[in-house]
Protein backbone atom coordinates (compact mmCIF):
# COMPACT_ATOMS: atom_id res chain seq x y z
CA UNK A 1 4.32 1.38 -18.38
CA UNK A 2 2.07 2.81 -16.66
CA UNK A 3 -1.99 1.69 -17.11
CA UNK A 4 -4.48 4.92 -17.11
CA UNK A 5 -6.67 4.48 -14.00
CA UNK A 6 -6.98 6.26 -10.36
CA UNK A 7 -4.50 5.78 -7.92
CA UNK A 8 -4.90 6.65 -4.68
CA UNK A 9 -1.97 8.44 -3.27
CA UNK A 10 -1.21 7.40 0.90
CA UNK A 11 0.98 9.22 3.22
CA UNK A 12 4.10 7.54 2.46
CA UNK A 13 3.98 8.12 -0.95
CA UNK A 14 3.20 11.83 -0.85
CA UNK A 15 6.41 12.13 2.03
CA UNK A 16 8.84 10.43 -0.23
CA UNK A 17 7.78 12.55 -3.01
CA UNK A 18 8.23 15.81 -0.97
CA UNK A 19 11.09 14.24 0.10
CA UNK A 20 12.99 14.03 -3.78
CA UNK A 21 13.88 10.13 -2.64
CA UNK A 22 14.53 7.53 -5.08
CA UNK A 23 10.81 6.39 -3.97
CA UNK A 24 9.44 9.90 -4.67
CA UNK A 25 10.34 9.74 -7.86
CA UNK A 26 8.85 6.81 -8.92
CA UNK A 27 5.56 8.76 -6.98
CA UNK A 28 5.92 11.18 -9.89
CA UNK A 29 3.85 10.12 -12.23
CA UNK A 30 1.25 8.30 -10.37
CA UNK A 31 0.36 11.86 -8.71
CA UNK A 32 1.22 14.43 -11.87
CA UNK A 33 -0.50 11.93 -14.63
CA UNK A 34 -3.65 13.47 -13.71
CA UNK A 35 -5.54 10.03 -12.36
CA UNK A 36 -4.17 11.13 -8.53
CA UNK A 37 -6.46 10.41 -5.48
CA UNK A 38 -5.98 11.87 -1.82
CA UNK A 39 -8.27 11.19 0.98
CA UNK A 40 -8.69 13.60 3.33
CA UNK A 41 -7.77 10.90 6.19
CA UNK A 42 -4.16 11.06 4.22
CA UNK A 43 -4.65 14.85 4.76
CA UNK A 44 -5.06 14.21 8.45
CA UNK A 45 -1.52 12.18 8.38
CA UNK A 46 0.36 14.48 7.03
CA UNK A 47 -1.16 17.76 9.26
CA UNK A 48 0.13 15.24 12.32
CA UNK A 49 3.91 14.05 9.99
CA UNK A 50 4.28 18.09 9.35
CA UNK A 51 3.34 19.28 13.02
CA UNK A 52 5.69 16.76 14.15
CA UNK A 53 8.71 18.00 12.16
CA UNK A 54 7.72 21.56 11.49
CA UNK A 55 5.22 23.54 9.32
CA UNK A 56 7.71 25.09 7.49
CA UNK A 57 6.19 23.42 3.94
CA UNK A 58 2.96 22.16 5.23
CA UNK A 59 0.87 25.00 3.73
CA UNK A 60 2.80 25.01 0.50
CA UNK A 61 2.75 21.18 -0.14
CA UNK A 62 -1.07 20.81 1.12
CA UNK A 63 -1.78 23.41 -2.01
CA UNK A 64 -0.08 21.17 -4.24
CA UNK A 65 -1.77 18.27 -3.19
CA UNK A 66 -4.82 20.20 -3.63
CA UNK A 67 -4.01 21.30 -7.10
CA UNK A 68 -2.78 18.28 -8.40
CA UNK A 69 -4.78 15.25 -7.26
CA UNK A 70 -8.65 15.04 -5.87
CA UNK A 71 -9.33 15.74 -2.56
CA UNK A 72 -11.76 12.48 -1.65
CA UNK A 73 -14.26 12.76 1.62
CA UNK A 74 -14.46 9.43 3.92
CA UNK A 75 -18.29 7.95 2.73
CA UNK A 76 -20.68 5.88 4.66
CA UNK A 77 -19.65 2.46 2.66
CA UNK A 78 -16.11 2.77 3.43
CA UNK A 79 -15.93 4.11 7.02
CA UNK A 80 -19.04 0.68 7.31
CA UNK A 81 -16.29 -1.75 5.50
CA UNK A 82 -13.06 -0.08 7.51
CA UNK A 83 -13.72 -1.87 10.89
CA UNK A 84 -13.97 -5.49 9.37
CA UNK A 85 -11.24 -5.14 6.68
CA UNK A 86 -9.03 -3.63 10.02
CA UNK A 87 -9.68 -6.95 11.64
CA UNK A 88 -9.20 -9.44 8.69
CA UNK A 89 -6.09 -7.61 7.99
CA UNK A 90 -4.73 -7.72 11.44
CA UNK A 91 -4.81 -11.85 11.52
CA UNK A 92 -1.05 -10.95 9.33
CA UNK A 93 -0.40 -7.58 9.67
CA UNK A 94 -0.64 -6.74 13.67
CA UNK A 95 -0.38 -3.22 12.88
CA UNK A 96 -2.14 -2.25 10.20
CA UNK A 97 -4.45 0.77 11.17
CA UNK A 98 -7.81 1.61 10.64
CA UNK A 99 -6.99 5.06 8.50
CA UNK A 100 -4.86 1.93 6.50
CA UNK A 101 -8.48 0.49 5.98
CA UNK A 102 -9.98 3.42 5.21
CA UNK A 103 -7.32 4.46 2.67
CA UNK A 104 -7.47 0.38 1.60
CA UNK A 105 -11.42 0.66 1.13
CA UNK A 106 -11.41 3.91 -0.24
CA UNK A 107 -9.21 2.49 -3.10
CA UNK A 108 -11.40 -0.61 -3.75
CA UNK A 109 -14.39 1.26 -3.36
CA UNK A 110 -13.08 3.51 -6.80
CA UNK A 111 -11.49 0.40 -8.38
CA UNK A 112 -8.16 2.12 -7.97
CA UNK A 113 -4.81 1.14 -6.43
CA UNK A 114 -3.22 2.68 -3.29
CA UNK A 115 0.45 3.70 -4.10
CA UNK A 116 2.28 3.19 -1.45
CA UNK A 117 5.75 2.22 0.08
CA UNK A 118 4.23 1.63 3.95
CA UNK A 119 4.96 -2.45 4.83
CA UNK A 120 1.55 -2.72 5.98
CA UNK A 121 0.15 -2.79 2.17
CA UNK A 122 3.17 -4.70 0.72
CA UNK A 123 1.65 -7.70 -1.10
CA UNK A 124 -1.78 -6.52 -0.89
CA UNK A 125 -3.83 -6.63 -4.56
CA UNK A 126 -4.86 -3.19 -5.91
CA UNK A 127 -1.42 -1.55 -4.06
CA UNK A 128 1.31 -0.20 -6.62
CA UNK A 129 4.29 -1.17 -3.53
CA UNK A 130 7.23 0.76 -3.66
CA UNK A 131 9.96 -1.77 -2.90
CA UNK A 132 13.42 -0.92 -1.33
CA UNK A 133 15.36 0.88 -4.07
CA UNK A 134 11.73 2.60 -5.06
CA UNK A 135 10.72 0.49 -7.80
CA UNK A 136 7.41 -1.07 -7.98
CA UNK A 137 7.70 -5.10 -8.44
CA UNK A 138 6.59 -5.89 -11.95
């Protein structure tokens, strides 16, 4: 079941919902329940992910993004706290990014969890993981 608080939707997660994978749908209700996050820096991943395969749905899928979750500007305290949590992260996950931080920060910053299925958040606290077959460890 799932608790009523914000969750902050990444990348991943939105592609695997657009997508209709097993992963996507356990996306569903963490984006249509109505407590759905997106940060604009997620925005900025998926313009790249859709110029990279093709527009074709970019326009369409940004509008339901936009209609279905809050859009969230990058703030002063989190872009201040992105650099360091970068590093610290980095001493176990080499490649974890700084829009990973950002998205990371943002989430703490709001008390809310990143859902996500990307390995660089697996096992992190405040991340809803998707696992292999889609399903969130309990």
């Amino acid at each position: 079941m799932m608790k009523t608080e914000d969750y902050v939707i990444d990348s991943y997660a939105w592609i695997e919902y657009f997508k209709g994978s097993k992963k996507g749908q356990i996306v569903l209700p963490y984006i249509e329940g109505g407590h759905g996050l997106t940060p604009l820096v997620v925005i900025a991943e998926l313009s790249a992910f859709y110029a990279r395969i093709g527009q074709a749905l970019w326009e369409q899928n940004l509008r339901f993004i936009e209609a279905r979750t809050s859009l969230l500007e990058l703030n002063l305290e989190v872009a201040k706290k992105a650099g360091p949590t970068r590093q610290r992260m980095r001493q176990d996950r080499p490649k974890f990014g700084l829009i990973d931080a950002m998205i990371y920060e943002t989430a703490l910053s709001l008390k809310a969890s990143v859902v996500s299925g990307d390995p660089h958040f697996e096992g992190l606290p405040h991340v809803v993981f998707l696992g292999e077959f889609g399903i969130p460890p309990s």
